[in-house]
PDB file of N, CA and C in Angstrom:
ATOM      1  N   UNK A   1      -4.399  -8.992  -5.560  1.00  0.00           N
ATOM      2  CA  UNK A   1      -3.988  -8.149  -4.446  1.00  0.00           C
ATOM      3  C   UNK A   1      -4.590  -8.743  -3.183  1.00  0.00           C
ATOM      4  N   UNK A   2      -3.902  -8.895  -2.124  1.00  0.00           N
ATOM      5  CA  UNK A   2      -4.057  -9.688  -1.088  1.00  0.00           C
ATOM      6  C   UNK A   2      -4.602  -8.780  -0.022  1.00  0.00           C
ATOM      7  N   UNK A   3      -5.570  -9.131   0.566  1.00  0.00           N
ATOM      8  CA  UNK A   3      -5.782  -8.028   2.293  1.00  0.00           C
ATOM      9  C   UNK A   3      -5.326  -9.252   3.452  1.00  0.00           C
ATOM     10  N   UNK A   4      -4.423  -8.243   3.597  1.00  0.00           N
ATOM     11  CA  UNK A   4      -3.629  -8.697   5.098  1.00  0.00           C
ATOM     12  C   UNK A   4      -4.227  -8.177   6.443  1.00  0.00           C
ATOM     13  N   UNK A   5      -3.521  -8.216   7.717  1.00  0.00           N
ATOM     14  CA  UNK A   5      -3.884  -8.093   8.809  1.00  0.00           C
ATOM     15  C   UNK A   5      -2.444  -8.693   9.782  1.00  0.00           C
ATOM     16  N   UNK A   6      -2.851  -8.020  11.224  1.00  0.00           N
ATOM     17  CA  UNK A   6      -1.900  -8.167  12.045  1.00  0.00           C
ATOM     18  C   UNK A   6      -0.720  -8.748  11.695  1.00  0.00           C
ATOM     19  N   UNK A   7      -0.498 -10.284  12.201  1.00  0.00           N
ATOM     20  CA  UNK A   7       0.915 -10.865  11.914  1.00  0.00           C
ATOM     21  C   UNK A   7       1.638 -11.335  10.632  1.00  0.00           C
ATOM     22  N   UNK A   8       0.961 -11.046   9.462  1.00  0.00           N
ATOM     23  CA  UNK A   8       0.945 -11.249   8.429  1.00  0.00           C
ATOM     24  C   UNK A   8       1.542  -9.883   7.407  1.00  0.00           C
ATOM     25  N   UNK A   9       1.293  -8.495   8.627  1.00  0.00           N
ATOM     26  CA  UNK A   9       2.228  -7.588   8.003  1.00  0.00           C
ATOM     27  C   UNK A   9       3.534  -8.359   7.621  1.00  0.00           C
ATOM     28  N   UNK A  10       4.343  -8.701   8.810  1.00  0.00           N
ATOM     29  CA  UNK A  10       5.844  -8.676   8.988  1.00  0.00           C
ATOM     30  C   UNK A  10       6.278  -9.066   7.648  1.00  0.00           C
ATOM     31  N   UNK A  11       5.534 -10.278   7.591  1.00  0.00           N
ATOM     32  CA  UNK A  11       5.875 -11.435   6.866  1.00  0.00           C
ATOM     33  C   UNK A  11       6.154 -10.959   5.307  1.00  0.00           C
ATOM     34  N   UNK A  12       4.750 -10.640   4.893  1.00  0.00           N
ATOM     35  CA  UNK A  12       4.219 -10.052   3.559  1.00  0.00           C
ATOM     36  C   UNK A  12       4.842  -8.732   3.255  1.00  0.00           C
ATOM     37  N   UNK A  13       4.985  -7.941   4.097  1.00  0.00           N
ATOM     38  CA  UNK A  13       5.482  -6.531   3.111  1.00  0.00           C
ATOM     39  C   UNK A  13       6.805  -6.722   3.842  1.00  0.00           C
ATOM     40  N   UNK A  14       7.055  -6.230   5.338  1.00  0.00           N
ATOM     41  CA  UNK A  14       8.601  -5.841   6.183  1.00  0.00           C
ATOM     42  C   UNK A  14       9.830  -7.170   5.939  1.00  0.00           C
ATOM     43  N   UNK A  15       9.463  -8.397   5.526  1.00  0.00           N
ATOM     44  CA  UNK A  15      10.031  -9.583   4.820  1.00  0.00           C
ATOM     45  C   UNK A  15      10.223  -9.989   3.394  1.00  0.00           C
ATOM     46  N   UNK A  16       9.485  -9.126   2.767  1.00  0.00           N
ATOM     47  CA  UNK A  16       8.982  -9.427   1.694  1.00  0.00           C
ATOM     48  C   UNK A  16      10.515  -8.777   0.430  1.00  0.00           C
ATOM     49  N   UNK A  17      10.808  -9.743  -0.372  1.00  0.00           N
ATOM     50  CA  UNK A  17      11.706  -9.683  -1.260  1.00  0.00           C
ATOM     51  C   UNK A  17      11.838  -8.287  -2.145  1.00  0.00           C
ATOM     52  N   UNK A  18      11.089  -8.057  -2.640  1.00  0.00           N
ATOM     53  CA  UNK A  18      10.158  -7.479  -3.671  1.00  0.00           C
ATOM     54  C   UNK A  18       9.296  -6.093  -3.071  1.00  0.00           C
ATOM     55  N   UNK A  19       9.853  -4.941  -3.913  1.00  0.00           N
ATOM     56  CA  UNK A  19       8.954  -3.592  -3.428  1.00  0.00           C
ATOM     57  C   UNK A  19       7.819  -4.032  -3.083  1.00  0.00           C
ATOM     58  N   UNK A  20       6.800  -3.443  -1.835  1.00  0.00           N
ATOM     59  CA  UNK A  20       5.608  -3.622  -1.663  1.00  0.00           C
ATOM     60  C   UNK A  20       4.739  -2.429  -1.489  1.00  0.00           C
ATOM     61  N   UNK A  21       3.650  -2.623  -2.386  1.00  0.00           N
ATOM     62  CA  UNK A  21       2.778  -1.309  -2.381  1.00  0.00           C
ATOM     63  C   UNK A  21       1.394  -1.741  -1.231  1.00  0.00           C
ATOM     64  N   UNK A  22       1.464  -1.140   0.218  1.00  0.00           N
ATOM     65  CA  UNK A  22       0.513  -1.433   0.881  1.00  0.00           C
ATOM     66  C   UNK A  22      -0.512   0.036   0.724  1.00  0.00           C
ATOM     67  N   UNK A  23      -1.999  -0.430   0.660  1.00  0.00           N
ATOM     68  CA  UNK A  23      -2.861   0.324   0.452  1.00  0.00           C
ATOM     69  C   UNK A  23      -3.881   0.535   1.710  1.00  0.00           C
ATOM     70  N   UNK A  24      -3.319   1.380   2.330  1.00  0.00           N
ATOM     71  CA  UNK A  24      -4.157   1.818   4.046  1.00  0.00           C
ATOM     72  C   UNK A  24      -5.944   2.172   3.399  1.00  0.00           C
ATOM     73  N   UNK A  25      -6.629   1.724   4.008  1.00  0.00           N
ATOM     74  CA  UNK A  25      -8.126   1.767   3.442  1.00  0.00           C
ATOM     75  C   UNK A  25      -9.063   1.437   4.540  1.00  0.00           C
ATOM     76  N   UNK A  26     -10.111   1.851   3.972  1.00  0.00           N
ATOM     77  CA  UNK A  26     -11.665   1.424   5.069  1.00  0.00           C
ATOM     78  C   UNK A  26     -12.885   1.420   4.449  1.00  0.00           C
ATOM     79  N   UNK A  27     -13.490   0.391   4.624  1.00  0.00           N
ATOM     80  CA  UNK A  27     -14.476   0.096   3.635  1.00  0.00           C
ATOM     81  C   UNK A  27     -15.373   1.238   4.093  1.00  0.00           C
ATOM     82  N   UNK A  28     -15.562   2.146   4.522  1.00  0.00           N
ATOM     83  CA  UNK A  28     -16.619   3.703   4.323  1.00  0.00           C
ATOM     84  C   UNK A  28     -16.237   4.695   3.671  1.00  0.00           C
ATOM     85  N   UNK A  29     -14.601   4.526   3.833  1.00  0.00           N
ATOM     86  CA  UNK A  29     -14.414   5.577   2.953  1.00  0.00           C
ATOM     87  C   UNK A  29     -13.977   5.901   1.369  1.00  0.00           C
ATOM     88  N   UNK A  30     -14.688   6.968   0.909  1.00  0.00           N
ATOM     89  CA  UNK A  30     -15.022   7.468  -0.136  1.00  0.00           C
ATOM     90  C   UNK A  30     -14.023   7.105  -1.638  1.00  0.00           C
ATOM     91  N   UNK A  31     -13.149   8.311  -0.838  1.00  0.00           N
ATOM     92  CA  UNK A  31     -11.518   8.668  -1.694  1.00  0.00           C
ATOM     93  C   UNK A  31     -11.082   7.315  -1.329  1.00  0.00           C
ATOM     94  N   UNK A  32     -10.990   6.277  -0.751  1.00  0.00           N
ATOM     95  CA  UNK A  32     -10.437   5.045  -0.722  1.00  0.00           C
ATOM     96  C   UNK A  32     -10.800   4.118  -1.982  1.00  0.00           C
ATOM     97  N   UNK A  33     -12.283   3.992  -1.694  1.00  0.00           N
ATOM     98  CA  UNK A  33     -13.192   3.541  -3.415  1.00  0.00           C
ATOM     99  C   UNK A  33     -12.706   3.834  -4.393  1.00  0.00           C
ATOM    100  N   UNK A  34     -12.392   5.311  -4.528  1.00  0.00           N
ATOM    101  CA  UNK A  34     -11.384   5.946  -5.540  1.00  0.00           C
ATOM    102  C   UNK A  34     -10.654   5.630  -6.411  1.00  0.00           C
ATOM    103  N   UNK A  35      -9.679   5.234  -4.975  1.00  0.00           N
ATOM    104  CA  UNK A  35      -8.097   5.163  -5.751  1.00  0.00           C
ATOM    105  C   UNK A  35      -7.841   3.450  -5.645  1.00  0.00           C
ATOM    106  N   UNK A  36      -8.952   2.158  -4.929  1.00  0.00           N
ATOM    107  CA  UNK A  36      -8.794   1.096  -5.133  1.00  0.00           C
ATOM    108  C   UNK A  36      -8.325   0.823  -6.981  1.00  0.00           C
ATOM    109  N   UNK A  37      -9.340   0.907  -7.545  1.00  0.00           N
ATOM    110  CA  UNK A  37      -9.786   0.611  -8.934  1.00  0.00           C
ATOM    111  C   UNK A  37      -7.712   1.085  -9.404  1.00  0.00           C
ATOM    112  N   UNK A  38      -7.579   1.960  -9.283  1.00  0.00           N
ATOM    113  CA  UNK A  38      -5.917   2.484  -9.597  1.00  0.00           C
ATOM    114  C   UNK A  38      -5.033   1.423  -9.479  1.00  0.00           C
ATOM    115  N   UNK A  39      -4.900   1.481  -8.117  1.00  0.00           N
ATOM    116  CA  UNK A  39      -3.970   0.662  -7.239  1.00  0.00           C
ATOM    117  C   UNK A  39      -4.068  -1.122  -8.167  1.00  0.00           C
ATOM    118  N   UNK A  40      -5.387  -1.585  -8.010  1.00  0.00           N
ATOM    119  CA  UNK A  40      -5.652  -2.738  -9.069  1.00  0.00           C
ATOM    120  C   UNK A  40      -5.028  -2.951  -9.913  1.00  0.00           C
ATOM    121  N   UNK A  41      -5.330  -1.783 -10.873  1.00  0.00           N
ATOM    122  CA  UNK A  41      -5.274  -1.623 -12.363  1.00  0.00           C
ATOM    123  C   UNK A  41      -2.924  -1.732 -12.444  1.00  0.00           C
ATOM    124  N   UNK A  42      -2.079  -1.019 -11.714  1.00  0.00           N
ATOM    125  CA  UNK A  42      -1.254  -1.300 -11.173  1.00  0.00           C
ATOM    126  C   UNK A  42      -0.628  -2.084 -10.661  1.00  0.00           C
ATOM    127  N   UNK A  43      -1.385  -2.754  -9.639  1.00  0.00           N
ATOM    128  CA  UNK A  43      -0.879  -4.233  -9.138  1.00  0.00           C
ATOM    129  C   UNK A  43      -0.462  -5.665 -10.526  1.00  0.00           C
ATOM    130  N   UNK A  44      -1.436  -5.585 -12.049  1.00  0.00           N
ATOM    131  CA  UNK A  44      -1.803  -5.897 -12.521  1.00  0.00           C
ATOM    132  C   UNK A  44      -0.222  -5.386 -14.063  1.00  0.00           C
ATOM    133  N   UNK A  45      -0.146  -4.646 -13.589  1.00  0.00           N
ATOM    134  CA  UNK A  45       1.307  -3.656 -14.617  1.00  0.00           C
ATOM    135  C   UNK A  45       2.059  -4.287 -14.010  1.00  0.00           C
ATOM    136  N   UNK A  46       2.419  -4.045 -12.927  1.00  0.00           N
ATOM    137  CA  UNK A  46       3.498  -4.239 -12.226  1.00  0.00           C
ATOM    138  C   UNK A  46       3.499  -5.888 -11.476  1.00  0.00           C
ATOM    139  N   UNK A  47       2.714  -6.794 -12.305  1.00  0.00           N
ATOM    140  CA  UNK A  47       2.767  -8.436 -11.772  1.00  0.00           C
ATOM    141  C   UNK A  47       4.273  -8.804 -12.110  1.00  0.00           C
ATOM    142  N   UNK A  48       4.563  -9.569 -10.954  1.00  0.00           N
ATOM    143  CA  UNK A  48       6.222 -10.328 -10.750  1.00  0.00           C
ATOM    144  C   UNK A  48       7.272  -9.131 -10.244  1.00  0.00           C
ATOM    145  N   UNK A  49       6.854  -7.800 -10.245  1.00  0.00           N
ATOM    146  CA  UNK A  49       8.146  -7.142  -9.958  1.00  0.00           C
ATOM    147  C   UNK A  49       7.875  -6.419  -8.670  1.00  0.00           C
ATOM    148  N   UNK A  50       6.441  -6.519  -8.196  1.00  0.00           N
ATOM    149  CA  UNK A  50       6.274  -5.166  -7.131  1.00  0.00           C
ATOM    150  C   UNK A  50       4.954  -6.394  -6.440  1.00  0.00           C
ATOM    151  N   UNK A  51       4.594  -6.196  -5.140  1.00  0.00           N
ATOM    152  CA  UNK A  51       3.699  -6.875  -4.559  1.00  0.00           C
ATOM    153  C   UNK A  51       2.718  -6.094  -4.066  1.00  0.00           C
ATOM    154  N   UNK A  52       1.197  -6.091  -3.805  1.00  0.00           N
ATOM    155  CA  UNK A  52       0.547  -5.142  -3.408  1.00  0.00           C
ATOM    156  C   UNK A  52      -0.469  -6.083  -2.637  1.00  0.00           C
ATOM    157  N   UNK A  53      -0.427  -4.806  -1.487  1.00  0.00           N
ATOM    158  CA  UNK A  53      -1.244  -5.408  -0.225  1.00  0.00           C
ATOM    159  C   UNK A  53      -2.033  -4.260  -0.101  1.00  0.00           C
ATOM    160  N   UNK A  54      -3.602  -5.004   0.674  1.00  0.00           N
ATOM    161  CA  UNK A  54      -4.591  -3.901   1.477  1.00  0.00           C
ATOM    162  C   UNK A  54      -4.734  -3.608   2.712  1.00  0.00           C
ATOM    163  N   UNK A  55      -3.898  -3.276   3.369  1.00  0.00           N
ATOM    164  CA  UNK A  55      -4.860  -3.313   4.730  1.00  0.00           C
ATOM    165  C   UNK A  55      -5.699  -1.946   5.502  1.00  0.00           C
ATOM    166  N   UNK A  56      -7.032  -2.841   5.808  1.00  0.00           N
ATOM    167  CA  UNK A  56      -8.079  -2.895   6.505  1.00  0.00           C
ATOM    168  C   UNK A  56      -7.833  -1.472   7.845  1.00  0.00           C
ATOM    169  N   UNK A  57      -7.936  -0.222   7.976  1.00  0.00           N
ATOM    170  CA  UNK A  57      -7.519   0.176   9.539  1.00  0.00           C
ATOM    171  C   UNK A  57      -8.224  -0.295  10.543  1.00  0.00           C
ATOM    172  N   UNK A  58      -9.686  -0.364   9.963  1.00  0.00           N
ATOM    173  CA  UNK A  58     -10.593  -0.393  10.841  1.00  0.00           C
ATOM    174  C   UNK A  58     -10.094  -2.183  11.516  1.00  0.00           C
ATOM    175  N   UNK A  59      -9.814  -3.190  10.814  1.00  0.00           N
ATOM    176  CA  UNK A  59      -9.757  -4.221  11.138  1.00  0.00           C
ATOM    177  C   UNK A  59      -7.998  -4.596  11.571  1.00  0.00           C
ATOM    178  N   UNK A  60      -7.290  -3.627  11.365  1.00  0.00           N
ATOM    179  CA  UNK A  60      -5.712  -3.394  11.785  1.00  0.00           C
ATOM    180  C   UNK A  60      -5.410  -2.035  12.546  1.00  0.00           C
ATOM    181  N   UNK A  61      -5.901  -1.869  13.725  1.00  0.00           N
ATOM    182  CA  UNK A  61      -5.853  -0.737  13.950  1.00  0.00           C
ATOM    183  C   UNK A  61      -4.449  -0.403  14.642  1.00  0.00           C
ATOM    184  N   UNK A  62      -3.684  -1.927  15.243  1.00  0.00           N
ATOM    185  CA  UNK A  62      -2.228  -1.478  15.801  1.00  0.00           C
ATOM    186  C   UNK A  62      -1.538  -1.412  14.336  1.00  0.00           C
ATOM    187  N   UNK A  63      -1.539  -1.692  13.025  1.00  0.00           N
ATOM    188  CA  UNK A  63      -0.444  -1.651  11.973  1.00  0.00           C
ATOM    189  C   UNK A  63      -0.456  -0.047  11.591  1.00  0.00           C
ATOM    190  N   UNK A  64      -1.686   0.266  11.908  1.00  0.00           N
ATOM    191  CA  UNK A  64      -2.034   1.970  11.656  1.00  0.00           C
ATOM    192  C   UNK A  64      -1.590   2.572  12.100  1.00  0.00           C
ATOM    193  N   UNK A  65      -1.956   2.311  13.618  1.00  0.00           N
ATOM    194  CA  UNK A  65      -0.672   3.314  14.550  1.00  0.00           C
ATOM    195  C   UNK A  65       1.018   2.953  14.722  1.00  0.00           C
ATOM    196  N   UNK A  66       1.220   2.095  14.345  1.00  0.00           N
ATOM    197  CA  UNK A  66       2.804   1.916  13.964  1.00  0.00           C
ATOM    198  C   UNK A  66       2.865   2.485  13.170  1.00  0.00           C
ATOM    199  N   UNK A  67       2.494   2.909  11.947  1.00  0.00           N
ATOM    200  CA  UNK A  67       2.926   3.342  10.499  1.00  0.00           C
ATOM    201  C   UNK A  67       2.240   4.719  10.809  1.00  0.00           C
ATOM    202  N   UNK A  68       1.892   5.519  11.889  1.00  0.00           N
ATOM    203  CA  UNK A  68       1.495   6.610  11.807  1.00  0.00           C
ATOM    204  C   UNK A  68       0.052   7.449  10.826  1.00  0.00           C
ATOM    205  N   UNK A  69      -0.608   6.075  10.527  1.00  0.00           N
ATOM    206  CA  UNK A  69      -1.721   6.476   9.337  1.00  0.00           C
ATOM    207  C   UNK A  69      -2.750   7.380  10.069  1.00  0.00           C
ATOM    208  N   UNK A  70      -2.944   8.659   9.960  1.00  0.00           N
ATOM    209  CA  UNK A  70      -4.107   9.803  10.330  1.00  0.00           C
ATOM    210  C   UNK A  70      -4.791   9.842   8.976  1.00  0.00           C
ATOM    211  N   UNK A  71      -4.670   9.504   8.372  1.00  0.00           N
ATOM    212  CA  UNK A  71      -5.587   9.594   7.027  1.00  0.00           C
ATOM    213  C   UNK A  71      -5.495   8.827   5.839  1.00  0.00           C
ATOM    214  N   UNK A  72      -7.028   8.254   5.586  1.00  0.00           N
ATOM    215  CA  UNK A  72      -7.005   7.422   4.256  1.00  0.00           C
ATOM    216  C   UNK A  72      -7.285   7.797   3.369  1.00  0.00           C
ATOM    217  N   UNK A  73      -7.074   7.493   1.891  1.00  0.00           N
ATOM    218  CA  UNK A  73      -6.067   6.513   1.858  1.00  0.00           C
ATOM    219  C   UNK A  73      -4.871   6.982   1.916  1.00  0.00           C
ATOM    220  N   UNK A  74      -4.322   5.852   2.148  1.00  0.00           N
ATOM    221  CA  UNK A  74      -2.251   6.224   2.415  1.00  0.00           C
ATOM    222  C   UNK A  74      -1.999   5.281   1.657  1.00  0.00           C
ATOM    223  N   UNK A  75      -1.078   5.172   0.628  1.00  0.00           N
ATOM    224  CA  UNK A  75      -0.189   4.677  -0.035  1.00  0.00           C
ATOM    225  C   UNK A  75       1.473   4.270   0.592  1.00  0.00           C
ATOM    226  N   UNK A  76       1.723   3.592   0.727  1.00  0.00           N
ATOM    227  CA  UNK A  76       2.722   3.582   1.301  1.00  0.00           C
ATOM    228  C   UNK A  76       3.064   2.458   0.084  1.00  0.00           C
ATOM    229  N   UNK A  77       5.260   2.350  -0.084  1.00  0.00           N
ATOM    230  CA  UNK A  77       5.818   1.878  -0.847  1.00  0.00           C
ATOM    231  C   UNK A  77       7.178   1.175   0.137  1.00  0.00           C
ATOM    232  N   UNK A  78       7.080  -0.260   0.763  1.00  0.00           N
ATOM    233  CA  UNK A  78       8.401  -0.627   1.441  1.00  0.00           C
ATOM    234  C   UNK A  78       9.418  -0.989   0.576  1.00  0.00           C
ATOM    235  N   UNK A  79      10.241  -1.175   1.075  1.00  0.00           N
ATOM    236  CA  UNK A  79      11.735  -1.862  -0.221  1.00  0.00           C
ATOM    237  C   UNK A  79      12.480  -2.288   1.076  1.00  0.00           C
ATOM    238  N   UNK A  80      13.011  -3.360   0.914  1.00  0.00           N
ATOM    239  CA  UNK A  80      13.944  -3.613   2.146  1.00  0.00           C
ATOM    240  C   UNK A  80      13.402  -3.782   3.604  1.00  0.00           C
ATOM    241  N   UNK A  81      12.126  -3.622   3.732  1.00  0.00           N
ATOM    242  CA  UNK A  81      11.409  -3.315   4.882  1.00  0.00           C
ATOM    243  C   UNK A  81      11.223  -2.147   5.358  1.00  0.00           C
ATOM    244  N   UNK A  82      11.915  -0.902   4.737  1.00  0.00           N
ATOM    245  CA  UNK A  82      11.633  -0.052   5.106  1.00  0.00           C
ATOM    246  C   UNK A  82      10.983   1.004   4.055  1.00  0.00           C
ATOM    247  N   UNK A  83      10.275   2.503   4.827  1.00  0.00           N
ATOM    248  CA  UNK A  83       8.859   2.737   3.824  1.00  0.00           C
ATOM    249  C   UNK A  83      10.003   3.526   3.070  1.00  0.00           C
ATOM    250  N   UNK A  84       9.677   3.399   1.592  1.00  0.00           N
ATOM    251  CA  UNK A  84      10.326   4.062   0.560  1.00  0.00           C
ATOM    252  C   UNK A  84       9.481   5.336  -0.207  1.00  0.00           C
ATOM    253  N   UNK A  85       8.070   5.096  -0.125  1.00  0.00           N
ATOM    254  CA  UNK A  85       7.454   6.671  -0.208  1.00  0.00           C
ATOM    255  C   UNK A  85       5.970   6.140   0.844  1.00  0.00           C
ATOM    256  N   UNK A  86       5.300   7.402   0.746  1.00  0.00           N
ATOM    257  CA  UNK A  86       4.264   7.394   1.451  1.00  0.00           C
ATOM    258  C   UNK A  86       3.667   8.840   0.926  1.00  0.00           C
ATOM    259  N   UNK A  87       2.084   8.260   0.493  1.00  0.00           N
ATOM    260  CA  UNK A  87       1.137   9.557  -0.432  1.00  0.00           C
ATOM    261  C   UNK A  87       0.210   9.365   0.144  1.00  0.00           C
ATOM    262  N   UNK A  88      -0.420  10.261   1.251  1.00  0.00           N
ATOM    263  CA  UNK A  88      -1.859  10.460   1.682  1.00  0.00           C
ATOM    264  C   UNK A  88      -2.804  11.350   0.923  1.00  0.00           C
ATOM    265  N   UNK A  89      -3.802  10.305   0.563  1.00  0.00           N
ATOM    266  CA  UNK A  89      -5.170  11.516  -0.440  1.00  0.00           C
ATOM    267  C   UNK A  89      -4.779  10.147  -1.451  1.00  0.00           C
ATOM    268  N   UNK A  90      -6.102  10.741  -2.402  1.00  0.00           N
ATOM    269  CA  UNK A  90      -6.294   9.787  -3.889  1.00  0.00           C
ATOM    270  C   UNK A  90      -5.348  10.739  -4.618  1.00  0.00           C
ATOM    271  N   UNK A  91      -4.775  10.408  -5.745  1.00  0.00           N
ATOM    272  CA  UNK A  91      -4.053  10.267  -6.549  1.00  0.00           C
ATOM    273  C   UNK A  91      -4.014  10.085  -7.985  1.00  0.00           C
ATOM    274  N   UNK A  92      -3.382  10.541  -8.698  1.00  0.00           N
ATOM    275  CA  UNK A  92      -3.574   9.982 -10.315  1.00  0.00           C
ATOM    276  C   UNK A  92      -2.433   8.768 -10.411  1.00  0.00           C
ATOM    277  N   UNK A  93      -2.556   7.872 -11.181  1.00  0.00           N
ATOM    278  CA  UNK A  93      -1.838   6.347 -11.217  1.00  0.00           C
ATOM    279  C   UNK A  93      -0.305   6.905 -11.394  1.00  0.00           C
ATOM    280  N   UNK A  94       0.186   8.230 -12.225  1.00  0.00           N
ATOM    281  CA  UNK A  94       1.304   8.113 -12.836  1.00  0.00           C
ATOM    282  C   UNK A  94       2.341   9.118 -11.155  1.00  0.00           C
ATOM    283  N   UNK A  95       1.371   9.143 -10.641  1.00  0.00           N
ATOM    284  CA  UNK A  95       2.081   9.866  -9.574  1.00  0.00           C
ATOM    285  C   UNK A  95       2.347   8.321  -8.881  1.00  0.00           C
ATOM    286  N   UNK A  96       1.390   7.610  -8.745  1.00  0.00           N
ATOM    287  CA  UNK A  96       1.932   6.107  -7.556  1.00  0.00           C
ATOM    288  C   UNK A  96       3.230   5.407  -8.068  1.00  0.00           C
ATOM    289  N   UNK A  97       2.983   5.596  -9.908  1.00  0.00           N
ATOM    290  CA  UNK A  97       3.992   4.647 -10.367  1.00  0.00           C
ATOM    291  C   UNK A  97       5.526   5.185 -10.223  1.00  0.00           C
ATOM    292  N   UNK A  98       5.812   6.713 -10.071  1.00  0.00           N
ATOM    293  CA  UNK A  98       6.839   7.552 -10.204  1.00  0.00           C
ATOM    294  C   UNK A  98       7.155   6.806  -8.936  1.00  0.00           C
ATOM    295  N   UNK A  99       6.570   6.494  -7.444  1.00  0.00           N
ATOM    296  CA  UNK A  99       7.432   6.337  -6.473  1.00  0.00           C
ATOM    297  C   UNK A  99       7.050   4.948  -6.303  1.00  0.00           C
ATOM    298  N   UNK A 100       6.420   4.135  -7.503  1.00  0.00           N
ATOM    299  CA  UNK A 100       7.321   2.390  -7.497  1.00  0.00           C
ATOM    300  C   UNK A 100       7.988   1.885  -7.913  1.00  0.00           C
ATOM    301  N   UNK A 101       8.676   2.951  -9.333  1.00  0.00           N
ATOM    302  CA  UNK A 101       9.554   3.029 -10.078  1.00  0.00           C
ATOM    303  C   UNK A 101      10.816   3.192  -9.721  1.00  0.00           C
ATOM    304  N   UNK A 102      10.719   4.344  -8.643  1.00  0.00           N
ATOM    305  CA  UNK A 102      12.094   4.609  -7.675  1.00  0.00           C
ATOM    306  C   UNK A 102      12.117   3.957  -6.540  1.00  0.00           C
ATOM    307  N   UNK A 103      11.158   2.888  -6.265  1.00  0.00           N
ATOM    308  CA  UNK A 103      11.447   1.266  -5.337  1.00  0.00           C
ATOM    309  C   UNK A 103      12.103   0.700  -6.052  1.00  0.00           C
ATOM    310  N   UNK A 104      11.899   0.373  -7.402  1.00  0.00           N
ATOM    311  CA  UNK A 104      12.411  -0.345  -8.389  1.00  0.00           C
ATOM    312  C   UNK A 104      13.936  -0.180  -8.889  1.00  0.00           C
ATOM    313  N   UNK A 105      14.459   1.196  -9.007  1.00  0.00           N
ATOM    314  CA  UNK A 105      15.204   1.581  -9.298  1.00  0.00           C
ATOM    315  C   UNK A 105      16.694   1.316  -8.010  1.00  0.00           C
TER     316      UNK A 105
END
C-alpha cells in the first residue's frame, strides 16, 4: 500500500484503471491506527483487482479539502475517477469490502 501526496493523487487514484481504496489518515490519530491493520489486511485480498492508497491530511492538506475530509479516518472508494463510496469512523473489514465489491461489480 502506497502513501501518496499532492500531484500524485491525479495520477494514482483519479487516473487510475482499477477501483481505488484511498485511506484519509494522520499519524496521531487513534481510530486511524485502528482501522490501518484492516485496510492492509484487504489491500492484500484484494491484490491485482483493487489498488490502495494512504494519504497523509496533515501532509496533504489541499487533497483533504477537495474531497471534503472533516474527519478521520475516511475511507473513500474511486472507480472511474469518481468517489464510489465514502465511510467516515473505523469500521469492521466486511463493511469496507461490501462497498469494494460494488466498485468491482
Amino acid at each position: 500500500m502506497s502513501h501518496i501526496q499532492g500531484a500524485d493523487f491525479e495520477k494514482e487514484v483519479l487516473r487510475s484503471e482499477v477501483p481505488t481504496v484511498v485511506d484519509f489518515y494522520a499519524d496521531w490519530c487513534g481510530p486511524c491506527r485502528m482501522v490501518s491493520p484492516v485496510i492492509e489486511n484487504l489491500s492484500k485480498e484484494y491484490a491485482g483487482k483493487v489498488k490502495f492508497v494512504k494519504v497523509n491530511t496533515d501532509e496533504s492538506p489541499e487533497i483533504a479539502m477537495k474531497f471534503d475530509i472533516m474527519s478521520i479516518p475516511t475511507i473513500m472508494v474511486f472507480k472511474n475517477g469518481q468517489v464510489s463510496s465514502r465511510t467516515v469512523g473505523a469500521g469492521p473489514a466486511a463493511m469496507y469490502k461490501q462497498k469494494i465489491d460494488v466498485a468491482l461489480s
